[in-house]
Protein backbone atom coordinates (compact mmCIF):
# COMPACT_ATOMS: atom_id res chain seq x y z
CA UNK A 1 0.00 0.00 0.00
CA UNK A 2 1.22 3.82 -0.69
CA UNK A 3 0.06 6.61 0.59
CA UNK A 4 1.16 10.51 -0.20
CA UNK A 5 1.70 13.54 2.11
CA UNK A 6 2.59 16.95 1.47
CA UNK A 7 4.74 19.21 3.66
CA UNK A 8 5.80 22.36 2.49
CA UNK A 9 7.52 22.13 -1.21
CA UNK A 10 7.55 18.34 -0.32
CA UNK A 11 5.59 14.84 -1.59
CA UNK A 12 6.68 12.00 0.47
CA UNK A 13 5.55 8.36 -0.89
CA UNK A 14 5.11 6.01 2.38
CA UNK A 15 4.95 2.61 1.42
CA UNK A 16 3.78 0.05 4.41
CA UNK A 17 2.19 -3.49 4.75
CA UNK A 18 1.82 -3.79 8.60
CA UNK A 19 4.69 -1.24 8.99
CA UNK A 20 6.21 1.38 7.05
CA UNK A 21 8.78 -0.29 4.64
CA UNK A 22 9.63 2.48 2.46
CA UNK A 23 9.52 6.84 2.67
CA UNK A 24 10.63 8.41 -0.84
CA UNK A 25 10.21 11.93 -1.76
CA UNK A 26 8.17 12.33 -5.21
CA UNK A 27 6.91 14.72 -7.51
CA UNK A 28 3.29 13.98 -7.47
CA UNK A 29 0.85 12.37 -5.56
CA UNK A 30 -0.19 9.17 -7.18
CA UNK A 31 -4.14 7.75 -7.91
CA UNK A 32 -3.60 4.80 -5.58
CA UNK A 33 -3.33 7.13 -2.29
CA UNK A 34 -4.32 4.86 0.71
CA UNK A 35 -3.57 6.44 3.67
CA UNK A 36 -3.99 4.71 7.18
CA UNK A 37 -3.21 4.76 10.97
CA UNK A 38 0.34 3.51 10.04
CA UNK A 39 1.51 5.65 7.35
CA UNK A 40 -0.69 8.73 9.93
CA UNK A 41 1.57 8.23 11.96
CA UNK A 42 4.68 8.22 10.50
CA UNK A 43 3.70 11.49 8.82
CA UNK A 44 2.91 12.68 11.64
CA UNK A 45 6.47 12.03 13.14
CA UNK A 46 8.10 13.39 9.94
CA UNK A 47 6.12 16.53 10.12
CA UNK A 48 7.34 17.09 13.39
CA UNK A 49 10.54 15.98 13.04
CA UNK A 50 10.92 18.68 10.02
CA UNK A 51 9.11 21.29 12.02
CA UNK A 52 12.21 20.43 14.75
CA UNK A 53 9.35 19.37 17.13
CA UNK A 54 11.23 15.84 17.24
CA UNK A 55 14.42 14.31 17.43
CA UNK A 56 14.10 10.56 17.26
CA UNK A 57 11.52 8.81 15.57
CA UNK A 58 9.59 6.11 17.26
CA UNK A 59 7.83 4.61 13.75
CA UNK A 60 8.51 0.68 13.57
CA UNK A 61 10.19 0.25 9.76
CA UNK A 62 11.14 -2.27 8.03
CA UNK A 63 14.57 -2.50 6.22
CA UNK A 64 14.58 -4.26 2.90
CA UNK A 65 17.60 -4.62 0.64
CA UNK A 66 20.63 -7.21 0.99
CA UNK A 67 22.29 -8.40 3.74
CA UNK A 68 25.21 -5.64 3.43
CA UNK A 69 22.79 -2.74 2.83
CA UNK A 70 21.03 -3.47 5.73
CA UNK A 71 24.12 -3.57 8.00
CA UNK A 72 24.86 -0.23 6.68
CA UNK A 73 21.13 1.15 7.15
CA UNK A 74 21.25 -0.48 10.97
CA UNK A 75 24.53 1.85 11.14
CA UNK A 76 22.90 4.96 10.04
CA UNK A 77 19.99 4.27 12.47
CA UNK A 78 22.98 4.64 15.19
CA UNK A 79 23.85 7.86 14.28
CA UNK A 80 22.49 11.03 16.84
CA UNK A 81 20.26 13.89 15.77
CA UNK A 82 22.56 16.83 15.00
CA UNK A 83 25.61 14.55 14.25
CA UNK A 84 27.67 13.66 11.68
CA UNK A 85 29.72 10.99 10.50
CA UNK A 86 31.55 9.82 7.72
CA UNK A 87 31.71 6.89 4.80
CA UNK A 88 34.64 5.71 6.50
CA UNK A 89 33.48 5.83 9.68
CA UNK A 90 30.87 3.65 9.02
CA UNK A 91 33.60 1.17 7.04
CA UNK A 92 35.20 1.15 10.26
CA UNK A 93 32.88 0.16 12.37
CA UNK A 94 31.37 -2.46 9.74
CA UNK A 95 35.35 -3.91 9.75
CA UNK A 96 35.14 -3.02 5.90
CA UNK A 97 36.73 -0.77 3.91
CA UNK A 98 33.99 -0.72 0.62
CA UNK A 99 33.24 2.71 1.13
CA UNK A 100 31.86 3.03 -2.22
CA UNK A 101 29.26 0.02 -1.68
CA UNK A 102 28.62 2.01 1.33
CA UNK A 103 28.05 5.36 -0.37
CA UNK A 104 25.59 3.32 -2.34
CA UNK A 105 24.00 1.57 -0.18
CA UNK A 106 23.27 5.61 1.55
CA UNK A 107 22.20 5.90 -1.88
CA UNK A 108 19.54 3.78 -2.11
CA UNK A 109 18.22 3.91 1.36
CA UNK A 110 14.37 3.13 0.81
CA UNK A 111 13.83 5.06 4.02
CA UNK A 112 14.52 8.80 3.33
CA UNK A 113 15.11 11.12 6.46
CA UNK A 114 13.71 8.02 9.01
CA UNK A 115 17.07 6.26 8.01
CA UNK A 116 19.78 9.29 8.10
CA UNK A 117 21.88 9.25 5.53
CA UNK A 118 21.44 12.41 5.24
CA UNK A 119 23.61 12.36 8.34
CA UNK A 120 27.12 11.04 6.22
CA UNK A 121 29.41 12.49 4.95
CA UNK A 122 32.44 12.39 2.89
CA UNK A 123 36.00 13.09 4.40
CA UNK A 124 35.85 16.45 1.57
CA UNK A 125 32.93 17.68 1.97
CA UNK A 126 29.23 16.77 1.76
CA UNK A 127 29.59 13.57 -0.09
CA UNK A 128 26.32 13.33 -1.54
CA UNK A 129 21.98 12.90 -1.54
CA UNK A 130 19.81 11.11 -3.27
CA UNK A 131 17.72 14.45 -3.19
CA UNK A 132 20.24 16.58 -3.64
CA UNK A 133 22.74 18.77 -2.08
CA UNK A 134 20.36 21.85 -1.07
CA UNK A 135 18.04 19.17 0.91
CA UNK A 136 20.99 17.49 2.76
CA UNK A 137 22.38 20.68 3.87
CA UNK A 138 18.83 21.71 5.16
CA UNK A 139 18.23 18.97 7.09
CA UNK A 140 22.02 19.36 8.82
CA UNK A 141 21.14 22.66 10.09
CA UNK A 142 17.40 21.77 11.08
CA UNK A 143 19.23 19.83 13.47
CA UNK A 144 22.65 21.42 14.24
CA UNK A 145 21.93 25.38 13.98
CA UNK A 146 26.01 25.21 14.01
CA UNK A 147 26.53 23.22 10.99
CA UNK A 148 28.56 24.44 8.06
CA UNK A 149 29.89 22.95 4.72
């Protein structure tokens, strides 16, 4: 089931069976909007969350991809409102050094802001966002006022 939301300049997609298994931003809302208490809620959440209402999401999800994407998405789920860390950071503590698979797997996180890669970055700069540049750096300073690339 899918179900569409606006906030602000902003569609999000929820997918969910019994829980929310996927959040993607699009650029319309689709015909087969179902909305219920599940993907409510999780709007709800988001909404606040992007308001800066709320730091940590309480949502069940589930993760869907392979085994090593979902190592890396359990890694991201780690990672503290208003921090940062880096590609290989998260190598390091997954005792791998594929930082590229693990740029990727950021890359196709079916989760968008409930899973934050949005939170990564590269050792240069930014690295990147599936939703580009503009949206990552928005979100950093939503929830460090002090943040600055």
């Amino acid at each position: 089931m899918r179900a569409y939301y606006k906030k602000d300049d902003l569609i999000f997609e929820i997918g969910y069976e019994d829980i929310v298994n996927e959040i993607k931003l699009v650029e319309k809302v689709e015909k087969d909007n179902k909305p219920s208490l599940v993907s409510d809620y999780a709007f709800r959440e988001i909404t606040l969350y992007l308001d800066g209402k709320l730091k940590k999401f309480s949502f069940p999800i589930k993760l869907k991809g392979t085994d090593f994407q979902k190592r890396v998405w359990e890694k991201l789920l780690e990672i503290p409102y208003g921090k940062t860390i880096t590609y290989k950071e998260i190598g390091q503590s997954l005792d791998s050094k594929a930082y590229r698979a693990i740029g990727s797997a950021c890359g196709k996180n079916p989760l968008v802001i409930r899973v934050p890669c949005h939170r990564v970055l590269s050792q240069k700069g930014l690295g990147g966002y599936l939703y580009g540049l503009d949206l990552k750096r928005k979100l950093l300073k939503l929830e460090n006022k002090n943040f600055y690339i």
